[in-house]
Protein backbone atom coordinates (compact mmCIF):
# COMPACT_ATOMS: atom_id res chain seq x y z
CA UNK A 1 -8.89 39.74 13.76
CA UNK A 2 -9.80 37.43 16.84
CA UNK A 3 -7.05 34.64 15.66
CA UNK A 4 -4.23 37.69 15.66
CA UNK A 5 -5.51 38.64 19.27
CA UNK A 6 -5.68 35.25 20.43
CA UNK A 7 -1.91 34.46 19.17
CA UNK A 8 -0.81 37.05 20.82
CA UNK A 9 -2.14 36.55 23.99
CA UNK A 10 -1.11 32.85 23.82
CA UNK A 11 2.30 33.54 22.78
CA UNK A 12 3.99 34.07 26.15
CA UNK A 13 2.60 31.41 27.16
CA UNK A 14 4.84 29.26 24.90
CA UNK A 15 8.02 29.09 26.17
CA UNK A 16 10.80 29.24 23.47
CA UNK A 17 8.33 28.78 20.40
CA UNK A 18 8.27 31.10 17.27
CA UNK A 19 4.53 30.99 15.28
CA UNK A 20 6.84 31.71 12.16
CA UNK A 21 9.52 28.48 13.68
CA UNK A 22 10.36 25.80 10.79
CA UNK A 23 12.07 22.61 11.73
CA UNK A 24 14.69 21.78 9.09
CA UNK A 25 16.17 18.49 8.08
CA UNK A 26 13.14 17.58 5.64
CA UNK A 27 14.67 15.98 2.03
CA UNK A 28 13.11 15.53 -0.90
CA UNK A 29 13.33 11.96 -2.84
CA UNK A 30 14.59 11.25 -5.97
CA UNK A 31 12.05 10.50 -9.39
CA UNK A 32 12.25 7.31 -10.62
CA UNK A 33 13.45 6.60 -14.08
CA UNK A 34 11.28 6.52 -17.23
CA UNK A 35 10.97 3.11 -18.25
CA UNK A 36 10.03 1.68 -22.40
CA UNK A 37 7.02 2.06 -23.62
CA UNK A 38 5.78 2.54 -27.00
CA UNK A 39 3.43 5.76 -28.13
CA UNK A 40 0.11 4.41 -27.17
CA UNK A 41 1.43 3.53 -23.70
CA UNK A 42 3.36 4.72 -20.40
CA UNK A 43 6.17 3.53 -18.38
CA UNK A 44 7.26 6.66 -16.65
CA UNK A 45 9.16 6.99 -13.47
CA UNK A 46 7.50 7.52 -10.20
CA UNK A 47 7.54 11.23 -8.86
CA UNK A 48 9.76 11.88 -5.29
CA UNK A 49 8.26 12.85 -2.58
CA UNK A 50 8.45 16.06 -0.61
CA UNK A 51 8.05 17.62 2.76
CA UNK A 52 5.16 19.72 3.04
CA UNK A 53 4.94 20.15 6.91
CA UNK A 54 6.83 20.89 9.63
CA UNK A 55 8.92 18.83 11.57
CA UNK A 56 11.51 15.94 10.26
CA UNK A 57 11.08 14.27 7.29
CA UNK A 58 13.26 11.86 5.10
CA UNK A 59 11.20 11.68 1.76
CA UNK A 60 11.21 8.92 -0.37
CA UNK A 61 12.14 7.83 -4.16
CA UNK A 62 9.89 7.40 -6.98
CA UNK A 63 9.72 3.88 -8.44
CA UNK A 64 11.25 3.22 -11.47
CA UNK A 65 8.72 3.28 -14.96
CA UNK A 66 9.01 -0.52 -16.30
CA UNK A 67 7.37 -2.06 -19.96
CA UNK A 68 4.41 -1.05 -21.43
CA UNK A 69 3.38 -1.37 -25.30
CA UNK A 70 -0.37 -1.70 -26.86
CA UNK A 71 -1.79 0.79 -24.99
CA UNK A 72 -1.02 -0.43 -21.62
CA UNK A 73 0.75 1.67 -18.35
CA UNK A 74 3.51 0.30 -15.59
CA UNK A 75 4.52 3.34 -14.37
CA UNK A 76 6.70 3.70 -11.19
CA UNK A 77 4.52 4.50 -8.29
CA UNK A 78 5.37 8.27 -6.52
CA UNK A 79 7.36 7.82 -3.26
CA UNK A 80 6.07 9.00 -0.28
CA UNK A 81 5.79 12.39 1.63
CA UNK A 82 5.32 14.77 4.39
CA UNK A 83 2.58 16.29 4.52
CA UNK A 84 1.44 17.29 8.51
CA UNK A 85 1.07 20.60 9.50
CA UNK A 86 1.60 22.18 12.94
CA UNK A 87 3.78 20.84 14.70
CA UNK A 88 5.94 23.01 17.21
CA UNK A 89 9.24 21.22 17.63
CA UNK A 90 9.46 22.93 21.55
CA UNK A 91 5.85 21.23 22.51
CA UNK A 92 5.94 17.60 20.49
CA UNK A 93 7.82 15.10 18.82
CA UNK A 94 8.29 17.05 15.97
CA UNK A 95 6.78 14.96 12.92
CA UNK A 96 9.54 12.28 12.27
CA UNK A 97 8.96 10.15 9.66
CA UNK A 98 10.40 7.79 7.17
CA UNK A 99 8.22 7.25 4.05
CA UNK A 100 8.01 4.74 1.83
CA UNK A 101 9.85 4.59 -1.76
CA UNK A 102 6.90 3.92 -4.79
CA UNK A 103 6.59 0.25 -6.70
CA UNK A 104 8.74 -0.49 -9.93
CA UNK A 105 6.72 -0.53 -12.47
CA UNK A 106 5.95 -4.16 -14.26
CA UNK A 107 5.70 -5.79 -17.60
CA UNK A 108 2.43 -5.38 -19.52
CA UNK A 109 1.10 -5.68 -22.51
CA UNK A 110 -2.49 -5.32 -24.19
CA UNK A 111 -4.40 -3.06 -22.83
CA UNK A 112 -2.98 -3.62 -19.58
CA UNK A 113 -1.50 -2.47 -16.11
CA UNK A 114 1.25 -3.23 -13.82
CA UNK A 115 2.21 -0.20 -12.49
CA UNK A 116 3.89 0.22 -9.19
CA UNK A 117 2.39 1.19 -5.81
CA UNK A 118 2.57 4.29 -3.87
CA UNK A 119 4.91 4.68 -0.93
CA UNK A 120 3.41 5.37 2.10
CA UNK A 121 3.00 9.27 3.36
CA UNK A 122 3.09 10.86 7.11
CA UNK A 123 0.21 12.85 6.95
CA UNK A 124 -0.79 13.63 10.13
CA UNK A 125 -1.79 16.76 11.61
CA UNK A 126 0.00 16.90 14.26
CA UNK A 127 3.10 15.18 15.82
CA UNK A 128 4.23 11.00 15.44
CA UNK A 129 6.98 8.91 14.62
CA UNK A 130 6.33 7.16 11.58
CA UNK A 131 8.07 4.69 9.45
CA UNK A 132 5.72 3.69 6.29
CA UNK A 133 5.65 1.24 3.94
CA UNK A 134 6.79 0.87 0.41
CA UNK A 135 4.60 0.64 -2.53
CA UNK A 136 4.62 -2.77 -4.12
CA UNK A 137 6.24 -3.69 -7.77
CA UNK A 138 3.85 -4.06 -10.80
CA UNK A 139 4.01 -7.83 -11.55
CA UNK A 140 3.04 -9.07 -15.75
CA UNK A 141 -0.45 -8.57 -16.91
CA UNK A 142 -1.24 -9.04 -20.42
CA UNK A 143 -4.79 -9.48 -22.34
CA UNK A 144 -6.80 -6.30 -20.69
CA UNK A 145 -5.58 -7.87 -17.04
CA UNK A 146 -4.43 -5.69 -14.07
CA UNK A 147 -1.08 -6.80 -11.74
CA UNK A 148 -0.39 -3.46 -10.42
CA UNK A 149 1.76 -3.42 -6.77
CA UNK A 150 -0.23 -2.73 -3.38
CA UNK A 151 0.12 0.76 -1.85
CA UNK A 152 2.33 1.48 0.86
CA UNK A 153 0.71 1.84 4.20
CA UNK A 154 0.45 5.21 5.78
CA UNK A 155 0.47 6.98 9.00
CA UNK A 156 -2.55 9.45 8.96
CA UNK A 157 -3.65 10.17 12.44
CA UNK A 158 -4.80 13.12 14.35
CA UNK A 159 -2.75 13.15 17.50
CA UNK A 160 0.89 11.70 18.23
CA UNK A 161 1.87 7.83 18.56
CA UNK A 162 4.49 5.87 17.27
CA UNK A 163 4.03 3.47 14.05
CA UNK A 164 5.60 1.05 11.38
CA UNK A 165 3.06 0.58 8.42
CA UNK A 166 2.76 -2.31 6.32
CA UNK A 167 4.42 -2.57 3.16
CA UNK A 168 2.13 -3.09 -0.10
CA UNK A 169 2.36 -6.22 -1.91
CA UNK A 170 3.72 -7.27 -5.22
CA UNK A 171 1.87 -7.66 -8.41
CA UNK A 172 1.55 -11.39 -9.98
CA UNK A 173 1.39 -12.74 -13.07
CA UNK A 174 -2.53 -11.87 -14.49
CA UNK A 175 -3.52 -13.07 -18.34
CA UNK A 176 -6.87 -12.49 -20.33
CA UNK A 177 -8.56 -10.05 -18.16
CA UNK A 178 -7.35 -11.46 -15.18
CA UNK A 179 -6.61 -9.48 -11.91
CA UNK A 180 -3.48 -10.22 -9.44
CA UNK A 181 -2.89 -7.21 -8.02
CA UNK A 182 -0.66 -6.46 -4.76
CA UNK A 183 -3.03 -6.31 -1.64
CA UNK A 184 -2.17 -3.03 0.24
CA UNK A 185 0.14 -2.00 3.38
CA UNK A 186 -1.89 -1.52 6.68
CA UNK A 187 -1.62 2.21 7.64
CA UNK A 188 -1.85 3.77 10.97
CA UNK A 189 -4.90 5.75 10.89
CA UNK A 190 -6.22 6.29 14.55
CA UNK A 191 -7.13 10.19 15.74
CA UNK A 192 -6.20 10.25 18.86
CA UNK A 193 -3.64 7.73 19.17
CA UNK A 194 -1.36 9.06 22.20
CA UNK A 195 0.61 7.10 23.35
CA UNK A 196 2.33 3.29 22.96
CA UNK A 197 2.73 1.65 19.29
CA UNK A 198 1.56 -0.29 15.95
CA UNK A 199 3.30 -2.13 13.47
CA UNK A 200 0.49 -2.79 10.52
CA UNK A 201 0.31 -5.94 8.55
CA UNK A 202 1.88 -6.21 4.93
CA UNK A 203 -0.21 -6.79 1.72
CA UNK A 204 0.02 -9.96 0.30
CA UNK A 205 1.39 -10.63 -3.35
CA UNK A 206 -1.00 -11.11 -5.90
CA UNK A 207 -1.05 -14.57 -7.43
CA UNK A 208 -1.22 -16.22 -10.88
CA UNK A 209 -4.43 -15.64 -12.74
CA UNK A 210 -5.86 -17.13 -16.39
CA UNK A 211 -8.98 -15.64 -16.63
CA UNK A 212 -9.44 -15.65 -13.32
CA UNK A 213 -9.31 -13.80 -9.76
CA UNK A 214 -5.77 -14.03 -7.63
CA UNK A 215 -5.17 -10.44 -5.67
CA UNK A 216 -3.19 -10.34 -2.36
CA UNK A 217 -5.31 -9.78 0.58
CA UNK A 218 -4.34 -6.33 2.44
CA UNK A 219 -2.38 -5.94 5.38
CA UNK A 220 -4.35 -5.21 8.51
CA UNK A 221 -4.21 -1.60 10.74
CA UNK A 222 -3.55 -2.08 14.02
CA UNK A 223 -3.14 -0.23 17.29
CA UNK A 224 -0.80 -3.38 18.91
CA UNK A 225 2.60 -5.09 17.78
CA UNK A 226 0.24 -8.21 16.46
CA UNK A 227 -1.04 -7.24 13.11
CA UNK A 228 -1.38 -9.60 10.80
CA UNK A 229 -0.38 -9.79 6.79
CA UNK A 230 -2.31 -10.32 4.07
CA UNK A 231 -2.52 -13.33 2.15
CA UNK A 232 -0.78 -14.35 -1.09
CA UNK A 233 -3.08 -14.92 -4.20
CA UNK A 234 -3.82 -18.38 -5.25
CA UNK A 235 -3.99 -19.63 -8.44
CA UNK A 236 -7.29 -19.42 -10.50
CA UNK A 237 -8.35 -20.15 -13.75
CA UNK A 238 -11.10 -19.84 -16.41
CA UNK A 239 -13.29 -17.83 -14.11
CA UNK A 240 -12.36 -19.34 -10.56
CA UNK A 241 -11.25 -16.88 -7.96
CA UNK A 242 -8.45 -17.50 -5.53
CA UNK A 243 -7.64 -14.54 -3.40
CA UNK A 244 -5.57 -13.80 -0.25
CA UNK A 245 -7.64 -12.90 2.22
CA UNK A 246 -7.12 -9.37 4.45
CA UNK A 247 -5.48 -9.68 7.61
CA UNK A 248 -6.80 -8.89 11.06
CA UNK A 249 -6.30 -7.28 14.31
CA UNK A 250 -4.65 -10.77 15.49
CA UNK A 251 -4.00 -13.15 12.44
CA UNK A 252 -2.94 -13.32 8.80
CA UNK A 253 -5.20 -13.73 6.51
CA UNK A 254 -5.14 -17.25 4.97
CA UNK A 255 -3.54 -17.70 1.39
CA UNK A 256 -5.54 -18.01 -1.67
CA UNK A 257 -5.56 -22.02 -2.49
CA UNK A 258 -6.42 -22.96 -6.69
CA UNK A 259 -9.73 -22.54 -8.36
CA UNK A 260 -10.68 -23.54 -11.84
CA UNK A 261 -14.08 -23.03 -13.48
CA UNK A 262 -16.73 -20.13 -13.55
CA UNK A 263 -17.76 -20.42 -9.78
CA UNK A 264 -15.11 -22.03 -8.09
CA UNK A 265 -13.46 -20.06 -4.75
CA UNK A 266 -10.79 -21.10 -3.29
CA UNK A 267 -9.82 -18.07 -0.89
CA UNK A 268 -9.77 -19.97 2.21
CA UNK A 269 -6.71 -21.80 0.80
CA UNK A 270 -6.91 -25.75 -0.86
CA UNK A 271 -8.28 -26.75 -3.92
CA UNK A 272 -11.74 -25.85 -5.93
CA UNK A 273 -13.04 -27.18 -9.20
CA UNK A 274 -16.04 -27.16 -10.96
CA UNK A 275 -17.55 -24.25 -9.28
CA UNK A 276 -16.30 -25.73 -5.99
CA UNK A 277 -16.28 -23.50 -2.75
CA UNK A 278 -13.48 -24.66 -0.02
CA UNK A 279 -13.37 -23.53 3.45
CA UNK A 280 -13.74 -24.64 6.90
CA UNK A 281 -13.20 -28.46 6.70
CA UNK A 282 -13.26 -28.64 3.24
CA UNK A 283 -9.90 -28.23 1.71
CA UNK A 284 -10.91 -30.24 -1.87
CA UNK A 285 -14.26 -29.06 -3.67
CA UNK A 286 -15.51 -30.63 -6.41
CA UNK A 287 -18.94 -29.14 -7.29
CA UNK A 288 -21.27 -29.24 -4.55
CA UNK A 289 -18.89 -32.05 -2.98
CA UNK A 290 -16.39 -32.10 -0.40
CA UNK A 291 -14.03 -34.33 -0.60
């Protein structure tokens, strides 16, 4: 009862605004396509995305399903959509957005997944401009491993601002329960971001893993122009972890080097063995050593 009084006290006080107004011009994007896949696995297409909210929208397509058999899943990863609410088109920018398209689905095989990442979404609650990223392609896992693309970044803030989100990154190549999975898009996720502009880091790709560790490092969120990418996965096997590591407010993250034995970390890039650990001044670990 107070709301309904309070509207319509307000509502001369809004100068050429309808409470019932709907911007137009949203569209709705396109499923992917089912991919093959035998009957104890899934390589279905990604679902389009729709416009939920008011405003302008262009809504993105559903990755395509890819190859899946022995119980394993690379579906297509769902494209991205509009989902604000309240925006008056009279008062504010309206809700513009671009969303990402969702990740092709990969190759995998026993019990394992490559499925593609998630386009980016405007979900906002009130007005921006907004271009976000695509989801990231599932790379080829097999042997109970995971290479599934990065997730597209998103613009989910309060208030109104201006953004270009990161892109997710693309699966590797991950064998005997190995991980090289996409690192994710940097979103735009401030509250009250009013005014000026971000473009958010990319994910890295993930890398090539035996038994081992190589996922992309995910792309950093960012109020500037300066954001910095992920890094790519390394190489690591038997046990050894090589991963890209995140990007910040002001650099990108530093690439995943090789690593091979239980114990051996080579995300700061050059070359670890034996349970090696490489970093700052120490590019080749052997061991305890640095060489």
């Amino acid at each position: 009862m107070f709301l309904g009084i309070l509207l319509v006290v307000l509502a001369p006080s809004i100068s050429g605004v309808s409470i019932n107004q709907v911007a137009s011009a949203d569209t709705t994007g396109q499923s992917g396509k089912n991919g093959v896949a035998d009957s104890s696995s899934s390589a279905s297409g990604g679902s389009g995305g729709t416009g939920a909210g008011r405003g302008s929208s262009s809504n993105s397509n559903g990755g395509n399903g890819g190859v899946a058999t022995s119980s394993s899943s690379s579906n297509g990863g769902a494209g991205g959509s509009s989902n604000g609410f309240f925006s008056f088109p009279d008062i504010s920018n309206s809700g513009n957005s671009k969303n990402g398209n969702g990740g092709g689905g990969g190759i995998a095989t026993s019990g394992s997944l490559a499925n593609g990442g998630a386009g980016g979404s405007f979900n906002s609650a009130n007005s921006a401009n907004s271009v976000n990223g695509n989801g990231g392609k599932g790379g080829i896992a097999a042997g109970s491993s995971s290479a599934n693309g990065g997730a597209g970044g998103s613009k989910n803030g309060f208030n109104s601002g201006s953004s270009v989100n990161g892109n997710g990154g693309n699966g590797g190549i991950a064998v005997g329960s190995a991980s090289a999975n996409g690192g994710a898009g940097g979103s735009n996720n401030s509250h009250h971001q009013l005014a000026g502009s971000s473009v958010n880091g990319n994910g890295g790709n993930g890398g090539i893993a035996v038994r081992g560790t190589a996922n992309g490092g995910n792309g950093a969120t960012c109020s500037t122009t300066n954001c910095g990418n992920g890094g790519n996965g390394g190489i690591a096997v038997n046990g050894g972890v090589a991963n890209g590591q995140a990007g910040t407010t002001t650099s990108n993250g530093a690439n995943g080097g090789i690593a091979v034995g239980k114990g051996s970390n080579a995300n700061n890039g050059g070359l670890a063995v034996n349970g090696g650990i490489t970093g700052a001044g120490c590019n080749l670990a052997v061991g305890h050593l640095c060489a």
